[in-house]
C-alpha atoms as a PDB file:
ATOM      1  CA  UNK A   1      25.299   5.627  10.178  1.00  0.00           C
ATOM      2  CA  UNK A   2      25.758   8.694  12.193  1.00  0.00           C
ATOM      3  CA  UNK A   3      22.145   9.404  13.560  1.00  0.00           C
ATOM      4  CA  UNK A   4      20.424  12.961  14.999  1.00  0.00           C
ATOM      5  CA  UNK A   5      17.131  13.200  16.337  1.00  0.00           C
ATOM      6  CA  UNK A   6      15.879  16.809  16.765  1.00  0.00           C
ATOM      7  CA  UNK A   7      12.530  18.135  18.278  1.00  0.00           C
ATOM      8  CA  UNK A   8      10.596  20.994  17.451  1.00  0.00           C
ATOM      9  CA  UNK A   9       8.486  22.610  20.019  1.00  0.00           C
ATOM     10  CA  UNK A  10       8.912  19.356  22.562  1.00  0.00           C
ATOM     11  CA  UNK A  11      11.059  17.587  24.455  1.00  0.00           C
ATOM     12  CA  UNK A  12      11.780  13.812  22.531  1.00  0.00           C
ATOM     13  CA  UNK A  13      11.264  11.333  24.885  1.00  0.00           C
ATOM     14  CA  UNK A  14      13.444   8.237  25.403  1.00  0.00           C
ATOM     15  CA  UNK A  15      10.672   6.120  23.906  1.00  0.00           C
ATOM     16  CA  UNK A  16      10.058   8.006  20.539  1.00  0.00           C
ATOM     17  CA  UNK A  17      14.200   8.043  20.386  1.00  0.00           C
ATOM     18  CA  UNK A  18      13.706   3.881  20.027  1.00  0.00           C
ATOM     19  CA  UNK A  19      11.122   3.889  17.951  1.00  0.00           C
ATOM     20  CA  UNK A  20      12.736   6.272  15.573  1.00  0.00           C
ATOM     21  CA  UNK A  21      15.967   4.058  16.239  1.00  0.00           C
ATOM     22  CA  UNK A  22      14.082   1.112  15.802  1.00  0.00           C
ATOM     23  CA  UNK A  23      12.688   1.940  12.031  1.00  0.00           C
ATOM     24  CA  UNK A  24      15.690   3.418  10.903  1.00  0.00           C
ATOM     25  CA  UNK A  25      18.142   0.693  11.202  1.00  0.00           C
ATOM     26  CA  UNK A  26      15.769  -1.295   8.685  1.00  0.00           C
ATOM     27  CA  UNK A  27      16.479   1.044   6.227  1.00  0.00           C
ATOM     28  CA  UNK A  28      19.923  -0.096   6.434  1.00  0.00           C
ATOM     29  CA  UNK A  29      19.060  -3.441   4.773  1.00  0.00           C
ATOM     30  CA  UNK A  30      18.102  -1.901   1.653  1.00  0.00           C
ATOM     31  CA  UNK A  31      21.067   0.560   1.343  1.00  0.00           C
ATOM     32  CA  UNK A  32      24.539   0.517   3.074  1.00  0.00           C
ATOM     33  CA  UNK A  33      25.841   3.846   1.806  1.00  0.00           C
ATOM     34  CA  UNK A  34      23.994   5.667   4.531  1.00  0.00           C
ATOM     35  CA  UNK A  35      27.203   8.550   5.722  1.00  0.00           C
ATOM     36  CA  UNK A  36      23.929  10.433   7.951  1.00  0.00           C
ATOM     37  CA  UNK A  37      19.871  10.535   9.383  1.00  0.00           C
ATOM     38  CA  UNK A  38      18.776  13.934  10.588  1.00  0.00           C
ATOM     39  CA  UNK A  39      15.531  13.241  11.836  1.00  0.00           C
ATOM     40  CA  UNK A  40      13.207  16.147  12.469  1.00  0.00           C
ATOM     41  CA  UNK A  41      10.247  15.910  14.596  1.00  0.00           C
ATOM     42  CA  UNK A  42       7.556  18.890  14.976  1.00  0.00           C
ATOM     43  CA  UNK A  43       4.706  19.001  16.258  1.00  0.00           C
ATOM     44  CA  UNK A  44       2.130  22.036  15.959  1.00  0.00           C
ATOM     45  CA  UNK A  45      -0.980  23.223  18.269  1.00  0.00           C
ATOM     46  CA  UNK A  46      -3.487  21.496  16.459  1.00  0.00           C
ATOM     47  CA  UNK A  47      -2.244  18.262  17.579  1.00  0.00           C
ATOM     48  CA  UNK A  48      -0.783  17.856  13.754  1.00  0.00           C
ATOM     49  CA  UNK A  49       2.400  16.031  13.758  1.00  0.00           C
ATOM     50  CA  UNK A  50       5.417  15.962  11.036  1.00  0.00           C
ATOM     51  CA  UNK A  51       8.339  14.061  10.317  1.00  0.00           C
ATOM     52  CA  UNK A  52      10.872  14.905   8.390  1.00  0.00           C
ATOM     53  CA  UNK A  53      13.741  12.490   7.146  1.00  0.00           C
ATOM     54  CA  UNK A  54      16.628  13.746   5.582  1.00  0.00           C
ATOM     55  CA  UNK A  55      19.456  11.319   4.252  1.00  0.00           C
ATOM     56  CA  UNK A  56      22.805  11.653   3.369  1.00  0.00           C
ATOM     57  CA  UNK A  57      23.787   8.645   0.824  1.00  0.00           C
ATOM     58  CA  UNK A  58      26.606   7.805  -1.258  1.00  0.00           C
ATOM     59  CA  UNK A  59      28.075  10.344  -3.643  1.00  0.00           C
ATOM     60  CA  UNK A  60      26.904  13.406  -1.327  1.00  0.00           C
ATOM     61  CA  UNK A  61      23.398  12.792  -2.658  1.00  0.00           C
ATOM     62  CA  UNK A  62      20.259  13.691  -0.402  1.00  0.00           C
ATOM     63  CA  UNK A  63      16.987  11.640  -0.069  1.00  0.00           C
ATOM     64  CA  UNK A  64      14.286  13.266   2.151  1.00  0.00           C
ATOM     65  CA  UNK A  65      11.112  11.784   2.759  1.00  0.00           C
ATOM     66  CA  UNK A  66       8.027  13.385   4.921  1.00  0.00           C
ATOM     67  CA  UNK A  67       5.193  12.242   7.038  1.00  0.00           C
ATOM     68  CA  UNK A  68       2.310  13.675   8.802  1.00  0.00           C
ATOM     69  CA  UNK A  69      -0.266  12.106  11.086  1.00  0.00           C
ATOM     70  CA  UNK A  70      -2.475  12.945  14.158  1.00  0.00           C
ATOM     71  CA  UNK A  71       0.082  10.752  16.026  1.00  0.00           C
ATOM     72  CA  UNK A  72       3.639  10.719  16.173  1.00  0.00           C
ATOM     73  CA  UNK A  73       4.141   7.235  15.908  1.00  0.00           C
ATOM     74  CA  UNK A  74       2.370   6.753  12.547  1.00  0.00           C
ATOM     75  CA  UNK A  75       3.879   9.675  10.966  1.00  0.00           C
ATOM     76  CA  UNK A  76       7.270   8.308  11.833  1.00  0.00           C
ATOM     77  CA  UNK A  77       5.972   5.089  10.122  1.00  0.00           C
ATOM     78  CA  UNK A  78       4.743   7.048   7.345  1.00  0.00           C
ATOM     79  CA  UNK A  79       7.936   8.833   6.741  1.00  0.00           C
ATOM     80  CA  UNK A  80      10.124   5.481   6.782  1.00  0.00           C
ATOM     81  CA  UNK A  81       7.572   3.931   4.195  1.00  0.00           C
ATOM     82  CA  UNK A  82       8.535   6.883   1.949  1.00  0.00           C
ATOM     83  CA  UNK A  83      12.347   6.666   2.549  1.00  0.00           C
ATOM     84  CA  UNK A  84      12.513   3.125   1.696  1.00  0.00           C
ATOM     85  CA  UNK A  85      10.909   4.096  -1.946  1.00  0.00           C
ATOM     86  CA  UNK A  86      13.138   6.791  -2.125  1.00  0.00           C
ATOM     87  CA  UNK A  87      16.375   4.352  -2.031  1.00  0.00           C
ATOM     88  CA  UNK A  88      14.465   1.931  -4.119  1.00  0.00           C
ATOM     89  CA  UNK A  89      15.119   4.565  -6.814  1.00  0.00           C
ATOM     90  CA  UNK A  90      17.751   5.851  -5.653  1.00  0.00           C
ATOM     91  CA  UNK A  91      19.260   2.326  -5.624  1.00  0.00           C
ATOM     92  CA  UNK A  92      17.884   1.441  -9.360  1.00  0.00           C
ATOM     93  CA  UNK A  93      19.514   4.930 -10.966  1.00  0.00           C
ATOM     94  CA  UNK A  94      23.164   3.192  -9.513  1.00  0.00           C
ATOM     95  CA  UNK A  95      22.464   0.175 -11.097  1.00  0.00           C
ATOM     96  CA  UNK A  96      23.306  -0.155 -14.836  1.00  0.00           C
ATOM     97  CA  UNK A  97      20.127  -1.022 -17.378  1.00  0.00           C
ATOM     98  CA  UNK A  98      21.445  -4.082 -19.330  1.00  0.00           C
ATOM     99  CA  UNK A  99      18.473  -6.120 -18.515  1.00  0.00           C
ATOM    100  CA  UNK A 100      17.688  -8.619 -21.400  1.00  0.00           C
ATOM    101  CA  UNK A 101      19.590  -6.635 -23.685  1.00  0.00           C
ATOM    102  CA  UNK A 102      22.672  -7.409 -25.969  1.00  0.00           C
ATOM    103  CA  UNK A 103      26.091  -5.101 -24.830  1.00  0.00           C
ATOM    104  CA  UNK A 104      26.520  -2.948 -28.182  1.00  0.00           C
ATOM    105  CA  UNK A 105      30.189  -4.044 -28.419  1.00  0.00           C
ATOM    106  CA  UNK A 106      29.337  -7.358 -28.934  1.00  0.00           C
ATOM    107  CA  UNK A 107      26.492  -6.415 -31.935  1.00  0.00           C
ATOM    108  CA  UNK A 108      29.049  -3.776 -33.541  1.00  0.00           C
ATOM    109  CA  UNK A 109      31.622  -6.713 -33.509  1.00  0.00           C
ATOM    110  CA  UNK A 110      29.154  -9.069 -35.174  1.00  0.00           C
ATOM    111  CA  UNK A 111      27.834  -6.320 -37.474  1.00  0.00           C
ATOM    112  CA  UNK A 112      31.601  -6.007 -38.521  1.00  0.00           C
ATOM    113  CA  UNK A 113      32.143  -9.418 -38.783  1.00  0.00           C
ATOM    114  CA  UNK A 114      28.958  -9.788 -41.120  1.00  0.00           C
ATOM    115  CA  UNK A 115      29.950  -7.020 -43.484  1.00  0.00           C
ATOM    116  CA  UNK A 116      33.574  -8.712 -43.422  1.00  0.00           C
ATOM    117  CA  UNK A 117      31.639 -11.921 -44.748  1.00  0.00           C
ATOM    118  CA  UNK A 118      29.409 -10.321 -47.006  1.00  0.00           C
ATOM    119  CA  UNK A 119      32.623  -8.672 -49.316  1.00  0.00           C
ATOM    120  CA  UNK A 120      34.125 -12.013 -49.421  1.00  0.00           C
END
């Protein structure tokens, strides 16, 4: 996963680099066709702070997610929670909705099959 950190209107420090780094490679346990993270930090006068997650998946598809908090921390936090739902769905829209029922195939056969029976 290729990773970029960017700050608006302040320097990132080393330790919100590891924490961002830190919460980000859990996201890799839900969903392995991460290609890229661009991480966008800001930060505005009135000590309001935003977080902005945009992912590149699979199939050139983009997930963002956003958080905002009076600290830095949580809104990073708050972000990641929203990713993770993000590739939930983005994860269940891949997956093909067979659950508990019958392939078609298999009832056209039968149907077929019946009918065959029934002319007899």
């Amino acid at each position: 996963m290729e990773l970029k950190i960017e700050g608006r209107h302040f320097q990132v420090t080393d330790a919100i680099q590891e924490h961002v780094k830190e919460k980000l490679t859990k996201l890799e346990r839900y969903f392995d066709g991460i290609h890229r993270m661009h991480v966008i930090l800001d930060v505005e006068k009135t000590n309001r702070h935003r977080v902005e997650l945009v992912c590149t998946v699979a199939r050139r598809q983009t997930l963002i997610a956003k958080g905002e908090a009076n600290d830095l921390y949580a809104a990073v936090d708050q972000a990641e929670k929203k990713m993770v739902v993000e590739m939930k769905k983005y994860k269940a829209k891949l997956r093909p909705l067979v659950r508990g029922k019958r392939d078609l195939a298999m009832l056209d056969a039968q149907a077929v099959t019946e009918n065959a029976e029934d002319e007899e």
